[in-house]
PDB file of N, CA and C in Angstrom:
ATOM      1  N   UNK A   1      20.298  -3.148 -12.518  1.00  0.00           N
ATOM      2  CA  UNK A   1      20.155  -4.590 -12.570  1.00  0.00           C
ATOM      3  C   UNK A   1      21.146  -5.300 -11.655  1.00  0.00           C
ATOM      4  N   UNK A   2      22.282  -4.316 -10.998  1.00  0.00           N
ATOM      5  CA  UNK A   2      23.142  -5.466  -9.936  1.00  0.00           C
ATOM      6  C   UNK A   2      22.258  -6.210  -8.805  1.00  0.00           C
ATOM      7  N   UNK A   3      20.704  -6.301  -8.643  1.00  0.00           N
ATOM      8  CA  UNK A   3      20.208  -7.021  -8.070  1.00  0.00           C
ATOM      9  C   UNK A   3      19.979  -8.587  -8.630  1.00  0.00           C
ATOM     10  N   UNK A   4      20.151  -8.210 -10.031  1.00  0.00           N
ATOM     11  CA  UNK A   4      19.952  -9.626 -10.706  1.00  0.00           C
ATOM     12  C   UNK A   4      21.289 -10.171 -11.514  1.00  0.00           C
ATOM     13  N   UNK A   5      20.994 -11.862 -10.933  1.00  0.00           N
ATOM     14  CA  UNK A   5      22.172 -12.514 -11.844  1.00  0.00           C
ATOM     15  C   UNK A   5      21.464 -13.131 -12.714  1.00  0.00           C
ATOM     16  N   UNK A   6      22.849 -13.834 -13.170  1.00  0.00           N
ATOM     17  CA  UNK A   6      22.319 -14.985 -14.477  1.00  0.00           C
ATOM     18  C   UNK A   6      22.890 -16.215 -13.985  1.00  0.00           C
ATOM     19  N   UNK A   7      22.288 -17.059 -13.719  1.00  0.00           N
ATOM     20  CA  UNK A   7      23.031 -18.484 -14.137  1.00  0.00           C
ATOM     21  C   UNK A   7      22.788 -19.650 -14.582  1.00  0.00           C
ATOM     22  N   UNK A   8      23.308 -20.711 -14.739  1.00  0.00           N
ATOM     23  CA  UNK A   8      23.372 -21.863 -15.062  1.00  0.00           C
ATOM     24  C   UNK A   8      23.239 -23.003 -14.301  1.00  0.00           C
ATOM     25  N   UNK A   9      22.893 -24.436 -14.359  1.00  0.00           N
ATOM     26  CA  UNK A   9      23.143 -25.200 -13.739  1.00  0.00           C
ATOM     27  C   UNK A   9      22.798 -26.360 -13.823  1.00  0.00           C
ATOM     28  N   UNK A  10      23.364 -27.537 -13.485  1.00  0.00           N
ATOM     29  CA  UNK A  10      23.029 -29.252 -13.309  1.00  0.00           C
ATOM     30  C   UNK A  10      22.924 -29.362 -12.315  1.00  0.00           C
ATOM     31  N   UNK A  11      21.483 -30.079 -12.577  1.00  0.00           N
ATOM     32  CA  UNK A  11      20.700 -30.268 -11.705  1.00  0.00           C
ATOM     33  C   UNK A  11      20.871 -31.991 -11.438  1.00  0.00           C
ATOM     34  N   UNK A  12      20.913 -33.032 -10.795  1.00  0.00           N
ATOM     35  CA  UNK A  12      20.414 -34.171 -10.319  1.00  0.00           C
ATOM     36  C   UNK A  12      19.721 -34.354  -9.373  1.00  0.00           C
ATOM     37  N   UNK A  13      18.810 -34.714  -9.740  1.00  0.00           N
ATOM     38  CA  UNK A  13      17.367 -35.253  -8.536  1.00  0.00           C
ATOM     39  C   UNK A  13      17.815 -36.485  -7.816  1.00  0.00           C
ATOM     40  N   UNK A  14      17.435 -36.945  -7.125  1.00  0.00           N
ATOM     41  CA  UNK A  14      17.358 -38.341  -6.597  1.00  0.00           C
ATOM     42  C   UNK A  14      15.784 -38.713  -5.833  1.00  0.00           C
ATOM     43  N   UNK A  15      15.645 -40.350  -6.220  1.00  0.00           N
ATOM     44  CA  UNK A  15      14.273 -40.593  -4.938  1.00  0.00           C
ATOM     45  C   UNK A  15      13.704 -39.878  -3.877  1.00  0.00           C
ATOM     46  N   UNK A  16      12.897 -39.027  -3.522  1.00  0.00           N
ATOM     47  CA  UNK A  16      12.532 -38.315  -2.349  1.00  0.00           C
ATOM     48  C   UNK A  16      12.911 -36.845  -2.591  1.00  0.00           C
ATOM     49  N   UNK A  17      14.086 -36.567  -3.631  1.00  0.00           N
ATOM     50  CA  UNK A  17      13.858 -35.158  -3.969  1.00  0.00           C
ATOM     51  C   UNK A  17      12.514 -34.137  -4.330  1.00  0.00           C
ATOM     52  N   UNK A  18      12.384 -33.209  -3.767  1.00  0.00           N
ATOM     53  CA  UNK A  18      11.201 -32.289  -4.105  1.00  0.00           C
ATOM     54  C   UNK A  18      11.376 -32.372  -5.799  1.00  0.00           C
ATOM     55  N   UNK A  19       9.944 -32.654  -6.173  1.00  0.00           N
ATOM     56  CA  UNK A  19       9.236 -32.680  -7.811  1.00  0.00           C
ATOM     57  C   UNK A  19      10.045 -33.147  -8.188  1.00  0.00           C
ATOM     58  N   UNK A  20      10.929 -34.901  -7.517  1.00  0.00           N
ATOM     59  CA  UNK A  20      11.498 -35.394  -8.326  1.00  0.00           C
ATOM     60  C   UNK A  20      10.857 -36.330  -8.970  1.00  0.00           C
ATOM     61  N   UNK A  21      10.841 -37.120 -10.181  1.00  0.00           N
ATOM     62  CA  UNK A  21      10.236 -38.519 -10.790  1.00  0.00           C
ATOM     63  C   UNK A  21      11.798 -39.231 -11.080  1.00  0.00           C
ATOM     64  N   UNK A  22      12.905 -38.679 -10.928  1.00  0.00           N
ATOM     65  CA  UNK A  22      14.384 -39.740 -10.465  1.00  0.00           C
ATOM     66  C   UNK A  22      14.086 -40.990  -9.755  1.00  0.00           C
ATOM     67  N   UNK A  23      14.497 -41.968 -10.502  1.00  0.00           N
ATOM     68  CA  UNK A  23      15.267 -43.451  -9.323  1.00  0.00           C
ATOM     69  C   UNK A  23      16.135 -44.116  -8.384  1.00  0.00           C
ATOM     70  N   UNK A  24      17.110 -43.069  -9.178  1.00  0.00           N
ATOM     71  CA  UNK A  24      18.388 -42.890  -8.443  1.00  0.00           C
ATOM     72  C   UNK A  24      18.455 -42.787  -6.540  1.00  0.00           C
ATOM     73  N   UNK A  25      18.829 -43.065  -6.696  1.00  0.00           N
ATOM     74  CA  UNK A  25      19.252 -43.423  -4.789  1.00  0.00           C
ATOM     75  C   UNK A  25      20.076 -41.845  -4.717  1.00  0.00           C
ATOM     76  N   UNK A  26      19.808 -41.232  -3.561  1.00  0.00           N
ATOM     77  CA  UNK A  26      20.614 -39.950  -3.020  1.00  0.00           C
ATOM     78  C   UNK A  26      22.006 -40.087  -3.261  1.00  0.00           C
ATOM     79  N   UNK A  27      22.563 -41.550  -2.644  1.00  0.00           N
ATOM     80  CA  UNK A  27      23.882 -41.788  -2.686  1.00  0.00           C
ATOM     81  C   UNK A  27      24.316 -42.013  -4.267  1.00  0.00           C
ATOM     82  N   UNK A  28      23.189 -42.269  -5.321  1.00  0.00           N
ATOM     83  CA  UNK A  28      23.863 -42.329  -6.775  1.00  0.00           C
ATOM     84  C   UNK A  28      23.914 -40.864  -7.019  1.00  0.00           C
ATOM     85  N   UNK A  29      23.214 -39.858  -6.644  1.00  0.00           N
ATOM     86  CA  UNK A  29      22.835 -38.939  -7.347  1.00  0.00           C
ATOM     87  C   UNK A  29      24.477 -37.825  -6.746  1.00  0.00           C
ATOM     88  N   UNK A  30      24.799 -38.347  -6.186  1.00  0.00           N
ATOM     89  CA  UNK A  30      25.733 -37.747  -4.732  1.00  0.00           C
ATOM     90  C   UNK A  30      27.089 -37.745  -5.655  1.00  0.00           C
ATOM     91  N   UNK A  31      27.584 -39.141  -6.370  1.00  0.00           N
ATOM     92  CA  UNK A  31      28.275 -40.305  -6.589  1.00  0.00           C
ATOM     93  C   UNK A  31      28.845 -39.279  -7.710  1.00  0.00           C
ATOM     94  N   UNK A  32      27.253 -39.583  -9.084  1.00  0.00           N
ATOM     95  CA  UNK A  32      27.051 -38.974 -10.389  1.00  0.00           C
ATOM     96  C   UNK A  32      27.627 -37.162 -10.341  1.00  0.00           C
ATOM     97  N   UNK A  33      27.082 -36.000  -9.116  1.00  0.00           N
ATOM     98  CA  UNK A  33      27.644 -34.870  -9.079  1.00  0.00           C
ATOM     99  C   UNK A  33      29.038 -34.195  -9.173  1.00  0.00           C
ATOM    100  N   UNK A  34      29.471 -35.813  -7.942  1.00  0.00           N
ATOM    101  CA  UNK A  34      30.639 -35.168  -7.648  1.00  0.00           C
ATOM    102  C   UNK A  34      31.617 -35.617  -9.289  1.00  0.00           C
ATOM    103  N   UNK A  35      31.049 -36.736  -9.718  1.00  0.00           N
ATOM    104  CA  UNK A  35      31.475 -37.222 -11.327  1.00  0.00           C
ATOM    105  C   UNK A  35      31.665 -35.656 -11.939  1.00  0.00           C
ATOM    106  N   UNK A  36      30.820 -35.525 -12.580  1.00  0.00           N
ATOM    107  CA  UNK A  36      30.109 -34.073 -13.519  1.00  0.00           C
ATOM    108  C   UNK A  36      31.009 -32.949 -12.884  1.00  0.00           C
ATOM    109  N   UNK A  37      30.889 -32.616 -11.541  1.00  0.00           N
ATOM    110  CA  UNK A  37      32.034 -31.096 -11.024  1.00  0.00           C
ATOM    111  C   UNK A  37      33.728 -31.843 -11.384  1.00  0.00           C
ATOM    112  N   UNK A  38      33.917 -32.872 -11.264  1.00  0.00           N
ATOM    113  CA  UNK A  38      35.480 -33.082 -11.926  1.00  0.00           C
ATOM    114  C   UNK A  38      35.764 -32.810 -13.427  1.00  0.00           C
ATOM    115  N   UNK A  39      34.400 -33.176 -14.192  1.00  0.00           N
ATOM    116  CA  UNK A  39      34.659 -32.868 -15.446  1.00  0.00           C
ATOM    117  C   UNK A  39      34.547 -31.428 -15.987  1.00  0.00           C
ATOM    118  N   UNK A  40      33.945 -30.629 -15.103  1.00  0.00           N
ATOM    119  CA  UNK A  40      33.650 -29.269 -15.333  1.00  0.00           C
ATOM    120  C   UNK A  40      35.011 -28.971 -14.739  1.00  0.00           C
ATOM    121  N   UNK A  41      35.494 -28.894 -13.611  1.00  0.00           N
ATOM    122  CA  UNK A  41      36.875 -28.825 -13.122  1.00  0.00           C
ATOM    123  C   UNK A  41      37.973 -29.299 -14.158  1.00  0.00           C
ATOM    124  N   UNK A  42      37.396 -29.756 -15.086  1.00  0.00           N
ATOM    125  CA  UNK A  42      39.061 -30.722 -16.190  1.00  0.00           C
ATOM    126  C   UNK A  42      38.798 -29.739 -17.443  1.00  0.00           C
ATOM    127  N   UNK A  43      37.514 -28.909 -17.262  1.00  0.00           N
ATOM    128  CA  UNK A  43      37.586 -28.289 -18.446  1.00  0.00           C
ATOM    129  C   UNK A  43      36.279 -28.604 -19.895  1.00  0.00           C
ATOM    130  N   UNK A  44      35.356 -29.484 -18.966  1.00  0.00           N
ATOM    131  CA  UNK A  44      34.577 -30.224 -19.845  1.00  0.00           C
ATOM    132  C   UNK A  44      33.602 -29.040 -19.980  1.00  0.00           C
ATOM    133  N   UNK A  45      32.918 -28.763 -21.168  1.00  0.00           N
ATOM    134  CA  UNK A  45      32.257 -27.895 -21.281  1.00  0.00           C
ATOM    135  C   UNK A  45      30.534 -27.636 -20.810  1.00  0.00           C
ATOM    136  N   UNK A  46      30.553 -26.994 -19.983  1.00  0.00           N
ATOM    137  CA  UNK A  46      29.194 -26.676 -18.631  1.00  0.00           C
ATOM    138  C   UNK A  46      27.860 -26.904 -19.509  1.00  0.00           C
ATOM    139  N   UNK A  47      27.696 -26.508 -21.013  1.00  0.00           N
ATOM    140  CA  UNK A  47      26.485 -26.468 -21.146  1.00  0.00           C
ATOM    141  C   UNK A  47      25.957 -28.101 -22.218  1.00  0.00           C
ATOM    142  N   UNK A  48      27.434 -28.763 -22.696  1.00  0.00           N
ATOM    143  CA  UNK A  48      27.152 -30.068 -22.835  1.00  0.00           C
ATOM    144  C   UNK A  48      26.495 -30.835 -21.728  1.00  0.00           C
ATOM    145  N   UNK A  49      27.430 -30.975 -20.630  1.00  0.00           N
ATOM    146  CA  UNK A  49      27.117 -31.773 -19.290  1.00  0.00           C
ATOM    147  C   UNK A  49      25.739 -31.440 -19.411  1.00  0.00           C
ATOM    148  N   UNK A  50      25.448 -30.113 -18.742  1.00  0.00           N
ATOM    149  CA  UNK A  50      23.944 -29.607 -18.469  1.00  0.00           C
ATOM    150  C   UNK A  50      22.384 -30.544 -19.599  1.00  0.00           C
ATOM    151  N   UNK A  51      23.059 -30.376 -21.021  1.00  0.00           N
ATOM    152  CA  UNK A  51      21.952 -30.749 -21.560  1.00  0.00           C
ATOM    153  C   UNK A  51      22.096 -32.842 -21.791  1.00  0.00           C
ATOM    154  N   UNK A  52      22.955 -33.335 -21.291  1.00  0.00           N
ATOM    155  CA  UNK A  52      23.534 -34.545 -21.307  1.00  0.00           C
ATOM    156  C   UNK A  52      23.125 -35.199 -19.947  1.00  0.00           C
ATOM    157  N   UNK A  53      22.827 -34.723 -18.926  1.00  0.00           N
ATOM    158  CA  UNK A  53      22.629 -35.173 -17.579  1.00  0.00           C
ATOM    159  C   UNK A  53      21.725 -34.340 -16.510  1.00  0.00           C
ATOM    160  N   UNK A  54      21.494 -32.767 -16.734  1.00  0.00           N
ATOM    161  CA  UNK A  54      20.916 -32.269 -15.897  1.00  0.00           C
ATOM    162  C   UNK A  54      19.427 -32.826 -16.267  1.00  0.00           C
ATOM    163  N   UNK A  55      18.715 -32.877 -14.976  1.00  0.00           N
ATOM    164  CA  UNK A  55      17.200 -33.587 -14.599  1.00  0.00           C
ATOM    165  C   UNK A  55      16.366 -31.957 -14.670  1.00  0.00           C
ATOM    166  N   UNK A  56      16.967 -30.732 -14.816  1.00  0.00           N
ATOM    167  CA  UNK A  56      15.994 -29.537 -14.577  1.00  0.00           C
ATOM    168  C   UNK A  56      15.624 -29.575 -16.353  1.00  0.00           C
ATOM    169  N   UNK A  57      14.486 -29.150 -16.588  1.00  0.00           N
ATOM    170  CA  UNK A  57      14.255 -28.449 -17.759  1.00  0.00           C
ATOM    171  C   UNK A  57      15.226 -27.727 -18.946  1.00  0.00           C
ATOM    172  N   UNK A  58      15.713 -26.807 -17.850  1.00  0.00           N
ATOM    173  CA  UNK A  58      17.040 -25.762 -18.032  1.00  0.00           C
ATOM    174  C   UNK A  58      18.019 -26.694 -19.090  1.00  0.00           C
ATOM    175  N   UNK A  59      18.323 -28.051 -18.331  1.00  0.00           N
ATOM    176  CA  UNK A  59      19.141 -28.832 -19.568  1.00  0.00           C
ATOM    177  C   UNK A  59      18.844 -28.813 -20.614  1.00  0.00           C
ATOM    178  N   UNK A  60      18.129 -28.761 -21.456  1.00  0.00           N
ATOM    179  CA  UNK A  60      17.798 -28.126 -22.756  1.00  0.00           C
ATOM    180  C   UNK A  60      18.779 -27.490 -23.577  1.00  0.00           C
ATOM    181  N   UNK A  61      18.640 -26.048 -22.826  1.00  0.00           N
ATOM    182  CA  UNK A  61      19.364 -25.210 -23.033  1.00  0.00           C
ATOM    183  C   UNK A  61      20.849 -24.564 -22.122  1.00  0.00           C
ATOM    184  N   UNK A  62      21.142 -25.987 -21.835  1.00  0.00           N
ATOM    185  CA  UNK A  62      22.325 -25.772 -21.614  1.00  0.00           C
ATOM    186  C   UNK A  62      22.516 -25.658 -20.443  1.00  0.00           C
ATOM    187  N   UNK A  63      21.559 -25.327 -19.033  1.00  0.00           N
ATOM    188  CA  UNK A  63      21.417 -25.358 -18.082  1.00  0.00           C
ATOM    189  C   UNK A  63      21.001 -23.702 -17.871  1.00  0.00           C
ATOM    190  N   UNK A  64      20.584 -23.106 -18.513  1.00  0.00           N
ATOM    191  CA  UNK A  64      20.808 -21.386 -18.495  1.00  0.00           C
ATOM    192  C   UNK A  64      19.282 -21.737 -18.409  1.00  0.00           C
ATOM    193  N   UNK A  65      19.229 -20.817 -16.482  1.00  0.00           N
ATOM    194  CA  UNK A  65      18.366 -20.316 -15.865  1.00  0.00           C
ATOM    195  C   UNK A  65      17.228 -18.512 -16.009  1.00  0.00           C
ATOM    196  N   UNK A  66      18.448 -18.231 -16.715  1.00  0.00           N
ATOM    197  CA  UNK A  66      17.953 -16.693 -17.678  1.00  0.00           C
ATOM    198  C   UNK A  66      18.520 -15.787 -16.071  1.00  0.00           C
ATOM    199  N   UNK A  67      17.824 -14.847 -16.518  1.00  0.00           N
ATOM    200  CA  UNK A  67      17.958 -14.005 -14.869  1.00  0.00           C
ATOM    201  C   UNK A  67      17.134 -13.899 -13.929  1.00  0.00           C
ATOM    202  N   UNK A  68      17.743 -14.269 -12.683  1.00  0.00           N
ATOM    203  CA  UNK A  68      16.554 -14.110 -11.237  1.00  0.00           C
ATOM    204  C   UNK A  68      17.200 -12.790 -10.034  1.00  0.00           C
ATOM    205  N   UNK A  69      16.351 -12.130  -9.552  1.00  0.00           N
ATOM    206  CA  UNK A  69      16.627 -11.955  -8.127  1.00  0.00           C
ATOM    207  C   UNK A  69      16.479 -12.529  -7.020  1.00  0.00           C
ATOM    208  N   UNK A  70      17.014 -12.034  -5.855  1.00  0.00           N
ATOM    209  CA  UNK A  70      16.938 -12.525  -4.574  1.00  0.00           C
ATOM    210  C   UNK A  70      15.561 -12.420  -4.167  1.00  0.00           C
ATOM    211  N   UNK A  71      15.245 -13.472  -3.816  1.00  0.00           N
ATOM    212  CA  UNK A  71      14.291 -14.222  -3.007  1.00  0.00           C
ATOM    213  C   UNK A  71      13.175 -15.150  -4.293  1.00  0.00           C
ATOM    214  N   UNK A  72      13.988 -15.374  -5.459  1.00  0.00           N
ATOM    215  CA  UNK A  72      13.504 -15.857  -6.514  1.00  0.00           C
ATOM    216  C   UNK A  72      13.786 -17.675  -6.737  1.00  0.00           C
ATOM    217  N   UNK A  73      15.131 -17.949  -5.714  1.00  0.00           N
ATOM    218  CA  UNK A  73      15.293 -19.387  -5.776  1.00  0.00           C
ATOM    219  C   UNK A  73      15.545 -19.804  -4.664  1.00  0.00           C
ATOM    220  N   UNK A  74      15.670 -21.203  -4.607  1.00  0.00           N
ATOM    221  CA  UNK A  74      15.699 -21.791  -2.339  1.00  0.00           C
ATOM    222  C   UNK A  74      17.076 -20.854  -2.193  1.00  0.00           C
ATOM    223  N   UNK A  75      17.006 -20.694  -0.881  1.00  0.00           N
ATOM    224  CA  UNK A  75      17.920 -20.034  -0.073  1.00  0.00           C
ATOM    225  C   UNK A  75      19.703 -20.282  -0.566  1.00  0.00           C
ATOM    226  N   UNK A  76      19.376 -21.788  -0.107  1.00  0.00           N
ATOM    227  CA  UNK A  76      21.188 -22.323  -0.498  1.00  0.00           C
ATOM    228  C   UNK A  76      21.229 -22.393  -2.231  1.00  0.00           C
ATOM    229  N   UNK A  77      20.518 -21.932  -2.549  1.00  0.00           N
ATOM    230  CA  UNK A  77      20.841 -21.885  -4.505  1.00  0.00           C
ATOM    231  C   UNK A  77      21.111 -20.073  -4.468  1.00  0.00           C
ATOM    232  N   UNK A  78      20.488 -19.907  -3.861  1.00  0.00           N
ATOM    233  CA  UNK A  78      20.770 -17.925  -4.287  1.00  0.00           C
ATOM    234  C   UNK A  78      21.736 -17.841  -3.054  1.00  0.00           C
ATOM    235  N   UNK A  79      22.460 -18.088  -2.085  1.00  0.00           N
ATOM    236  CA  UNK A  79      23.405 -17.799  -1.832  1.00  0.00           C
ATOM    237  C   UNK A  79      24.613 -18.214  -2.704  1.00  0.00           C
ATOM    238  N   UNK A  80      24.644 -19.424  -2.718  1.00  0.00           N
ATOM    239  CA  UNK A  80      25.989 -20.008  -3.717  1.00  0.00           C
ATOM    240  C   UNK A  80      25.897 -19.138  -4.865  1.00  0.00           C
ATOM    241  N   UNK A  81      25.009 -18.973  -5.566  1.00  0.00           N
ATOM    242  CA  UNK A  81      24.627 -18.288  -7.189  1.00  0.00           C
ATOM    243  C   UNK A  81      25.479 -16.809  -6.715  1.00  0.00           C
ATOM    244  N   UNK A  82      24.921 -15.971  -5.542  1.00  0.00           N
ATOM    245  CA  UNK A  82      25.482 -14.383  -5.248  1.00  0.00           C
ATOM    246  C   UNK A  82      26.954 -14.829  -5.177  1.00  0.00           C
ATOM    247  N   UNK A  83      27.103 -15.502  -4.749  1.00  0.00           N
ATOM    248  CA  UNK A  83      28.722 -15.729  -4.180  1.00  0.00           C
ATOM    249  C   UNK A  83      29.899 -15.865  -5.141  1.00  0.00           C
ATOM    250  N   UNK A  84      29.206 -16.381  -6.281  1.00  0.00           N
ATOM    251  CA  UNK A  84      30.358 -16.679  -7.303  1.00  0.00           C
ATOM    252  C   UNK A  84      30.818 -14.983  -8.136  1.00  0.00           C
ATOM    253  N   UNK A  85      31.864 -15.430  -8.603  1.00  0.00           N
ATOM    254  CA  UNK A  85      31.601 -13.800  -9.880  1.00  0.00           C
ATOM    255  C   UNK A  85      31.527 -14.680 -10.809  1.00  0.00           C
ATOM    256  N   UNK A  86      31.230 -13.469 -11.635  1.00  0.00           N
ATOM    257  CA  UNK A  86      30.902 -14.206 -13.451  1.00  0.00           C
ATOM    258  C   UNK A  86      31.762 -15.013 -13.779  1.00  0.00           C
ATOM    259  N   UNK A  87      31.398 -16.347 -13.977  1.00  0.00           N
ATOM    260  CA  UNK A  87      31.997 -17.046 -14.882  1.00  0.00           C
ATOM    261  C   UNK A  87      32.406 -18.018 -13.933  1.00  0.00           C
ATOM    262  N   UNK A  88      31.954 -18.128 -12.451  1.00  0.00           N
ATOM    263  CA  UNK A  88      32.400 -18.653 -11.850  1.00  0.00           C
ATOM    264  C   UNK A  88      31.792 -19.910 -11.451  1.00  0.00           C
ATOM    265  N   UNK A  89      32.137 -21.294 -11.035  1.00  0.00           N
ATOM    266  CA  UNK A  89      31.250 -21.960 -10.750  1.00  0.00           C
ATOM    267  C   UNK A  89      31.437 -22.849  -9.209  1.00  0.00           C
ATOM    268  N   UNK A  90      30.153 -23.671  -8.966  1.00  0.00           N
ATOM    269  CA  UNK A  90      30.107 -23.834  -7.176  1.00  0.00           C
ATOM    270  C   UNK A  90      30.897 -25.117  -7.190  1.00  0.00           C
ATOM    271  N   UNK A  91      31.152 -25.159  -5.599  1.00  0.00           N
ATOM    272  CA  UNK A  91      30.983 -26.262  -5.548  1.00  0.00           C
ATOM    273  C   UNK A  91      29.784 -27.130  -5.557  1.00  0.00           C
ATOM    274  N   UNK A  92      29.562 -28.301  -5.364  1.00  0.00           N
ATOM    275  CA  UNK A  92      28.418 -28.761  -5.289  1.00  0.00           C
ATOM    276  C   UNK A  92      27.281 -28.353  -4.327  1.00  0.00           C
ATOM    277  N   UNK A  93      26.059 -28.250  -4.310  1.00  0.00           N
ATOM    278  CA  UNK A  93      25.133 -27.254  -3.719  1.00  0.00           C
ATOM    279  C   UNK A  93      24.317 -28.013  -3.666  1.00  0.00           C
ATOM    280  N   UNK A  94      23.612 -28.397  -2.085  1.00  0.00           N
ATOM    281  CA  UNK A  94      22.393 -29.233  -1.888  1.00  0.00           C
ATOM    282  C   UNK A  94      21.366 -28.808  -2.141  1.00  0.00           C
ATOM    283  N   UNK A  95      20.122 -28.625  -2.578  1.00  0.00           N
ATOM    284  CA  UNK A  95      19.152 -28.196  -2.089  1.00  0.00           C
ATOM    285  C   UNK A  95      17.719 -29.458  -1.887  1.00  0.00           C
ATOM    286  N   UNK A  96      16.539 -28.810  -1.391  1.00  0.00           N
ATOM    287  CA  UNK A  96      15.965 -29.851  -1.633  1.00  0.00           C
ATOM    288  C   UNK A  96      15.222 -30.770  -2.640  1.00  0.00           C
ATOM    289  N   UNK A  97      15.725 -30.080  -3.846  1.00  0.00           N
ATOM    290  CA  UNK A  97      15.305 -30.614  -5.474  1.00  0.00           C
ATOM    291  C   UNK A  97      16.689 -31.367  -6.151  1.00  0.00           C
ATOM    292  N   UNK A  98      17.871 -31.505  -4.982  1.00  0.00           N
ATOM    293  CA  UNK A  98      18.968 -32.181  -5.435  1.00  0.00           C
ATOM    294  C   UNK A  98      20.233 -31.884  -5.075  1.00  0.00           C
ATOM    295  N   UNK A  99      21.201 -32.011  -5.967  1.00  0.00           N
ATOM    296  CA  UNK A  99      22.668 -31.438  -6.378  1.00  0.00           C
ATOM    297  C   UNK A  99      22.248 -30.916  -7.457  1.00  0.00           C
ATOM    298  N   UNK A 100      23.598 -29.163  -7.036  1.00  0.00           N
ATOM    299  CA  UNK A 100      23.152 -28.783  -8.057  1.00  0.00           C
ATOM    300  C   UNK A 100      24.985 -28.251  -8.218  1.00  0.00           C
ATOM    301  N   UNK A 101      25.343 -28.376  -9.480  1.00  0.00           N
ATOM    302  CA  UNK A 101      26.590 -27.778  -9.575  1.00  0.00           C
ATOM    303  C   UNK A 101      26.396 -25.698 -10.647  1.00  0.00           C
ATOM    304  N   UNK A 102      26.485 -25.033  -9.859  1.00  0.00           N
ATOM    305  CA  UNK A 102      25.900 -23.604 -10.539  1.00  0.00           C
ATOM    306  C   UNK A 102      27.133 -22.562 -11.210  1.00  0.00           C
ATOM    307  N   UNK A 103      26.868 -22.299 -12.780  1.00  0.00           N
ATOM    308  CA  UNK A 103      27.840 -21.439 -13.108  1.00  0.00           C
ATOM    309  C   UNK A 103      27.044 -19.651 -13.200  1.00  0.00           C
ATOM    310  N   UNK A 104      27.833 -19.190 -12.686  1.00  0.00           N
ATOM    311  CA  UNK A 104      27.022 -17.658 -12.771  1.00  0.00           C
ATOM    312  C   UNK A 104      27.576 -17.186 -14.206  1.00  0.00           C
ATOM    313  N   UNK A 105      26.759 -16.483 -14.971  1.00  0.00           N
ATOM    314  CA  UNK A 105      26.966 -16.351 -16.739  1.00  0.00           C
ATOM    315  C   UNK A 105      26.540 -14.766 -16.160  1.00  0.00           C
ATOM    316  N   UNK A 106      26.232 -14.180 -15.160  1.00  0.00           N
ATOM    317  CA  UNK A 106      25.505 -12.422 -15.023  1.00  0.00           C
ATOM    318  C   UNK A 106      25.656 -12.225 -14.195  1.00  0.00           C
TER     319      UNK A 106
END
């Protein structure tokens, strides 16, 4: 299974994001991320935020994506995701469905 991780993540969409229905302006959604990675940075706990603000489904449950392999999510989400070790989390990560701030849990 070292082909597959696990992770997590908050998601914010903005206007014009892919399968977004967000209002938010890019520059709010930009604003709101870099908000959310300070509080994860202060210690705030990843899977509150996630189900409190993330726009993916995943917020639900905390932001937990279950497990994927490579070539299973956009490019710049499965690089940042390989890159971390367990337990580790990104910096903020563009893709074209948003910001995404990602904790690897596998």
């Amino acid at each position: 299974m070292s082909d597959q991780v696990r992770a997590s993540h908050i998601l914010l969409m903005y206007a014009g994001s892919a399968r977004s229905s967000a209002t938010r302006s890019k520059e709010e959604a930009a604003t709101q991320i870099a908000q959310l990675k300070a509080q994860v940075d202060g210690g705030a706990d990843f899977a509150d935020l996630a189900r409190a603000h993330s726009d993916c489904p995943s917020g639900q449950q905390g932001g937990d994506l279950g497990n994927f392999g490579k070539g299973q999510m956009v490019p710049a989400f499965e690089q940042a995701t390989y890159a971390l070790e367990v337990g580790g989390t990104s910096d903020v990560v563009e893709t074209d469905f948003g910001f995404h701030i990602i904790r690897r849990t596998g």
